[in-house]
Protein backbone atom coordinates (compact mmCIF):
# COMPACT_ATOMS: atom_id res chain seq x y z
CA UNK A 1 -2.43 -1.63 -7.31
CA UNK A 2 0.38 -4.59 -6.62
CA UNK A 3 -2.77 -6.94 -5.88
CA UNK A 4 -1.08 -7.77 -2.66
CA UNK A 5 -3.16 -7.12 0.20
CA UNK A 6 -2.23 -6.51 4.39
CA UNK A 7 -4.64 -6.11 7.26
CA UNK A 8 -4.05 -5.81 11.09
CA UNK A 9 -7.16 -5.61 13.77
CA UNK A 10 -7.43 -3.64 16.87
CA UNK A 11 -9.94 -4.88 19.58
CA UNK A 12 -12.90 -2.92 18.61
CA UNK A 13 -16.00 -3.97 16.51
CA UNK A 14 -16.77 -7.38 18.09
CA UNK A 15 -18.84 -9.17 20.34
CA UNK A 16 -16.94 -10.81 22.90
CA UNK A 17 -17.30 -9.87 26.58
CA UNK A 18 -14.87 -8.79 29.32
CA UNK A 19 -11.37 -9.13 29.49
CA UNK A 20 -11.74 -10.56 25.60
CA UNK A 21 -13.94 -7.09 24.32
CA UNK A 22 -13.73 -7.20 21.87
CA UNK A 23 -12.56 -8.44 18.81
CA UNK A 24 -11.10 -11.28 19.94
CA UNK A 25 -10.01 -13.79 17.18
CA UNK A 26 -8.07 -16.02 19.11
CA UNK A 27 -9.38 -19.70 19.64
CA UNK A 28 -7.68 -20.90 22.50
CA UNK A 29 -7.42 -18.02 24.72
CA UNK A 30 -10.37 -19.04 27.38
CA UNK A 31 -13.38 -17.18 25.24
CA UNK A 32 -16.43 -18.46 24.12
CA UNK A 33 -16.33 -20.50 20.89
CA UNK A 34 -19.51 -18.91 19.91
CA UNK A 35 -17.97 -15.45 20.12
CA UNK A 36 -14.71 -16.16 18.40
CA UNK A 37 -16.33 -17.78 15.55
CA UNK A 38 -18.83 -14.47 14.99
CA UNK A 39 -15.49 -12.13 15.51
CA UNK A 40 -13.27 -14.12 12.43
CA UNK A 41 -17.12 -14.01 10.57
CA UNK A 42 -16.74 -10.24 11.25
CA UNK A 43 -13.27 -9.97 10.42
CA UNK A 44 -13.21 -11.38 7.24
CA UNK A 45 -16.28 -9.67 5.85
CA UNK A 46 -15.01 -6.00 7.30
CA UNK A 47 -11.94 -6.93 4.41
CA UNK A 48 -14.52 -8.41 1.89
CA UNK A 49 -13.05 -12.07 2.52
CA UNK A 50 -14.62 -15.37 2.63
CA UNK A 51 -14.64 -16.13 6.75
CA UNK A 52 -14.26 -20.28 5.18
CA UNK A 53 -11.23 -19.13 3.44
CA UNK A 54 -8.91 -17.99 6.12
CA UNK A 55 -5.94 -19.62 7.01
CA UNK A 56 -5.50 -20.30 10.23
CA UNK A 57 -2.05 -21.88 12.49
CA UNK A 58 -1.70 -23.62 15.98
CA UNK A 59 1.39 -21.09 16.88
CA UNK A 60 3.92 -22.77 19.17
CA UNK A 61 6.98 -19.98 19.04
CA UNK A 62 9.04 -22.14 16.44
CA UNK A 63 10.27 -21.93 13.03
CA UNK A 64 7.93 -24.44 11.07
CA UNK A 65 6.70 -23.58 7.92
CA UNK A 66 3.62 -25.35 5.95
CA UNK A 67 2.79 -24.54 2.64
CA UNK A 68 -1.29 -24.32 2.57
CA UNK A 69 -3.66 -24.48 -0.52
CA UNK A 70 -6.88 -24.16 1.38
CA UNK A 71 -8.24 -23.90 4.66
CA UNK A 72 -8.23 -27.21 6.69
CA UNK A 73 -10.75 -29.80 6.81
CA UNK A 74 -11.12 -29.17 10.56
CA UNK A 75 -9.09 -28.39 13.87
CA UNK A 76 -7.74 -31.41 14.51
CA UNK A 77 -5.84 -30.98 10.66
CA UNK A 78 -4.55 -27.91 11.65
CA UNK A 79 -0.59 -28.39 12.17
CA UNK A 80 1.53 -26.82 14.97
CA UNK A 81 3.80 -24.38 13.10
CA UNK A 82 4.86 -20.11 13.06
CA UNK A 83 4.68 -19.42 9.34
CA UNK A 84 2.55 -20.80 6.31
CA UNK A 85 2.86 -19.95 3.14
CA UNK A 86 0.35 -20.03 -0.25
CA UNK A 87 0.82 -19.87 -3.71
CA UNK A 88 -3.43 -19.68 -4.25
CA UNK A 89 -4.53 -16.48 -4.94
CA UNK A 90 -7.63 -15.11 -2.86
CA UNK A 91 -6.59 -17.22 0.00
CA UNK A 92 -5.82 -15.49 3.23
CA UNK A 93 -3.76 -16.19 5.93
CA UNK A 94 -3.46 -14.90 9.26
CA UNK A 95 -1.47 -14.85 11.88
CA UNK A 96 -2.94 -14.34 15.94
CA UNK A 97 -0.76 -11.96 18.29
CA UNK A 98 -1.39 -9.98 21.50
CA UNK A 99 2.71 -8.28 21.62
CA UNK A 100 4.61 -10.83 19.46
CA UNK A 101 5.08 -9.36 15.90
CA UNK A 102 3.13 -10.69 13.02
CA UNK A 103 4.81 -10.60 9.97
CA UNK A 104 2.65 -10.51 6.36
CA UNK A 105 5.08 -11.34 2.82
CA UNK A 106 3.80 -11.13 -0.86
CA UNK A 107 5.64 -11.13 -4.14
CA UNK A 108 2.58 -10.45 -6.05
CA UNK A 109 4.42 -11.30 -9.20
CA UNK A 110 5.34 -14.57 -8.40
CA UNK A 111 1.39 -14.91 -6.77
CA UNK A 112 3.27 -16.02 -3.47
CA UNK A 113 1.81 -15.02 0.45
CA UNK A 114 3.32 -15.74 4.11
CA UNK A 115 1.73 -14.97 7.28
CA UNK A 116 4.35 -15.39 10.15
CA UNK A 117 4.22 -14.97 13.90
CA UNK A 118 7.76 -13.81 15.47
CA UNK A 119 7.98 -13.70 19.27
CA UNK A 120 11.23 -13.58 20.77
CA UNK A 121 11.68 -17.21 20.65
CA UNK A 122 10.65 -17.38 17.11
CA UNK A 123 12.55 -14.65 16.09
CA UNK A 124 15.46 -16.06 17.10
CA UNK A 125 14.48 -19.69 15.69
CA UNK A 126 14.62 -17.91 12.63
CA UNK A 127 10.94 -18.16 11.57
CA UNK A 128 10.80 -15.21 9.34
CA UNK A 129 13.93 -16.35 7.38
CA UNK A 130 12.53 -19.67 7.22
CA UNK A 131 9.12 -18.38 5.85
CA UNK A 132 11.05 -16.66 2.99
CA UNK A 133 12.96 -19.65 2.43
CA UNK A 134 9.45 -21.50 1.64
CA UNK A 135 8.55 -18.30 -0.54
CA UNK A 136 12.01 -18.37 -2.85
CA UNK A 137 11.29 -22.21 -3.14
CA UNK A 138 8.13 -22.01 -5.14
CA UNK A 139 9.43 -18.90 -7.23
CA UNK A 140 9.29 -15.51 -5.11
CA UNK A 141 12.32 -13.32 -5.53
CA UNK A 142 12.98 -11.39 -1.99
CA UNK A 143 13.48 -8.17 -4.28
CA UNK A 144 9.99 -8.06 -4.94
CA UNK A 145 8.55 -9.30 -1.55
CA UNK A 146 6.68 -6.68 0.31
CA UNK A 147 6.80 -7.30 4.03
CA UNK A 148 4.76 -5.48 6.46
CA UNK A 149 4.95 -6.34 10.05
CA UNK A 150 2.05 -4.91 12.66
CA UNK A 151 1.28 -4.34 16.18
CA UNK A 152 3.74 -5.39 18.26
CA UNK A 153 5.22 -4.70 21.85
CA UNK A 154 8.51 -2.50 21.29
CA UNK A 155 11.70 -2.46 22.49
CA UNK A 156 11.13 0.29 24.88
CA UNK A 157 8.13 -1.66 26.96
CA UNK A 158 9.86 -5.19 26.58
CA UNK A 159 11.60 -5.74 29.58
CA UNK A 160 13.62 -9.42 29.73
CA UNK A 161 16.41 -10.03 32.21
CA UNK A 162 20.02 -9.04 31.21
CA UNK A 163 21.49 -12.75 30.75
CA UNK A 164 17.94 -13.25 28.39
CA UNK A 165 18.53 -9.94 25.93
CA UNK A 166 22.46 -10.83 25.75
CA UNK A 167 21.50 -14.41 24.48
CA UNK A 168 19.01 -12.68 21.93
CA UNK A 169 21.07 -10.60 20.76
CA UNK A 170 24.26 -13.29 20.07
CA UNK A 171 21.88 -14.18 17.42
CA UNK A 172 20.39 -11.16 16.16
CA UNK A 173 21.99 -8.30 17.59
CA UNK A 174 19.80 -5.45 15.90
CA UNK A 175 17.05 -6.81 18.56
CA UNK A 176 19.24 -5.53 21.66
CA UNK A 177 16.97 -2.79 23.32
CA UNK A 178 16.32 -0.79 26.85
CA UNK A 179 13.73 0.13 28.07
CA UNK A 180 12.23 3.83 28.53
CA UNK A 181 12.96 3.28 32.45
CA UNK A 182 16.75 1.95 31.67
CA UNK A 183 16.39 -1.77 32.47
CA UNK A 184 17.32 -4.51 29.56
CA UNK A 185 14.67 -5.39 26.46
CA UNK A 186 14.67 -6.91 23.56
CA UNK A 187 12.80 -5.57 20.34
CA UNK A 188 11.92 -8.45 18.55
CA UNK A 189 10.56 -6.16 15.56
CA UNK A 190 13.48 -4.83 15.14
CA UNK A 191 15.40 -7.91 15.10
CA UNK A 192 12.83 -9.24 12.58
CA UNK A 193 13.19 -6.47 10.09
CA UNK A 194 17.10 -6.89 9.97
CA UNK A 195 16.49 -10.54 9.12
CA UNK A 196 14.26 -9.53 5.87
CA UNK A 197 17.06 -7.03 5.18
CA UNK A 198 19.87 -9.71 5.14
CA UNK A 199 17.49 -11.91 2.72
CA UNK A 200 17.22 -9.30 0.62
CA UNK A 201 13.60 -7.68 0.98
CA UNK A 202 13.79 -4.12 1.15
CA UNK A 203 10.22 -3.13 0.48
CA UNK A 204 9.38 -3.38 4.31
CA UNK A 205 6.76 -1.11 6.72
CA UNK A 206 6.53 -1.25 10.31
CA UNK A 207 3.25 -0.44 12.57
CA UNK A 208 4.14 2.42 15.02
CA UNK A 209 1.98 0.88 17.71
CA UNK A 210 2.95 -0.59 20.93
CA UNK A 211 0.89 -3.22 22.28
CA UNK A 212 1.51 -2.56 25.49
CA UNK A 213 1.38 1.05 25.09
CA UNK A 214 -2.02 0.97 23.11
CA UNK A 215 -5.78 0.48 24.63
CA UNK A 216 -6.61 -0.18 21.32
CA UNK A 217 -4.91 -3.40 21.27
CA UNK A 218 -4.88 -7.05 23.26
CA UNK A 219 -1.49 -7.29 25.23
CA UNK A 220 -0.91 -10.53 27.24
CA UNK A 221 2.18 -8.53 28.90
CA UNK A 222 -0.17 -6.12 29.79
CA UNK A 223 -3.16 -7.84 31.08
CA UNK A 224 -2.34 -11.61 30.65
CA UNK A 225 -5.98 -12.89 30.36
CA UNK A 226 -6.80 -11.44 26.59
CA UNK A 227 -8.03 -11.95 23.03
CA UNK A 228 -5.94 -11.78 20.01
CA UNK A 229 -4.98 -9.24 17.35
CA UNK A 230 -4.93 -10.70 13.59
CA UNK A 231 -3.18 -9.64 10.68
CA UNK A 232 -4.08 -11.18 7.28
CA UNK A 233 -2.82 -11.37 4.26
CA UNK A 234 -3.81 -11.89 0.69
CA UNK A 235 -3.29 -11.60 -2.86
CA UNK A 236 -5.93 -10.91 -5.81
């Protein structure tokens, strides 16, 4: 083993009620407090992780990067940003979608971890290159990062208008899509594995499930009111 771990949830296994059943993780997505808190509790100890030490961001759809070295002190501490980064082993971090992709990063050499969240807008922003810009800064080498990204809405279900997917793909033109019905998409997945390929990491994996697609999953395209999918990621 590389001592670099990667986990992504589906909605099953937690105790929150209609439309958020039921592993929702997501705090500010209109569930109950009470239920959120018991579904990270559940989380974390279904992975054999300490539910304190999990990493958690405010997401906004940018490309701002903190580097963590323990969980905050409380919500108010937690910062506005799409990516953090660790260099503390045992600490996880996660990352909270329903169709944007998150991204998970370890050089388990260099003891280094990123959790990122890449929508379209923070694809584009360049979050993901910006999160292994952090990781190369304190001593990962993108050679040996592994990058998995999870459950995600693809390219064939993500329907933007035409003006929308030509801007996207002026900046990253690997995320130009259709869709299965012949309109105009965008697959921000794919857009976010030709970024890591640029910088260099090659080691990379790619769920094969659709958000939208999958009843196993929270999709805010889909259903708009929803929980939240999280991926962690952690290093021994």
């Amino acid at each position: 083993m590389n001592g670099a771990h990667f986990a992504f949830t589906d909605r099953w296994g937690g105790v929150s009620a209609v439309p958020y059943e039921e592993l929702n993780l997501g705090g500010a997505v209109g569930d109950d407090p009470e239920a959120v808190r018991a579904n990270r509790e559940l989380a974390a100890k279904s992975l054999g992780l300490d539910p304190a030490r999990v990493v958690w961001m405010n997401q906004v759809h940018g490309a701002d990067v903190a580097v963590v070295d323990g969980p905050w002190g409380s919500a108010a501490e937690i910062p506005s940003v799409d990516a953090i980064v660790t260099t503390r082993r045992g600490l996880a971090l996660a990352v909270l979608t329903a169709d944007c992709t998150p991204v998970l990063l370890a050089d388990p050499v260099a003891g280094i971890a990123a959790a990122a969240h890449a929508g379209r807008p923070g694809m584009v922003a360049g979050v993901v290159p910006a999160a292994v810009r952090a990781m190369t800064e304190l001593g990962a080498d993108p050679a040996r990062i592994l990058a998995r990204t999870g459950p995600a809405v693809c390219g064939r279900c993500y329907e933007v208008p035409e003006e929308m997917r030509a801007d996207v793909a002026a900046v990253e033109p690997a995320a130009y899509a259709e869709t299965s019905w012949g309109t105009s998409a965008v697959d921000v997945t794919a857009g976010v594995h030709a970024q890591l390929d640029r910088l260099g990491v090659h080691d990379r994996e790619q769920s094969p499930v659709c958000t939208i697609e999958s009843g196993d999953h929270f999709s805010y395209r889909r259903d708009r009111t929803t929980g939240r999918l999280a991926g962690y990621v952690w290093l021994d």
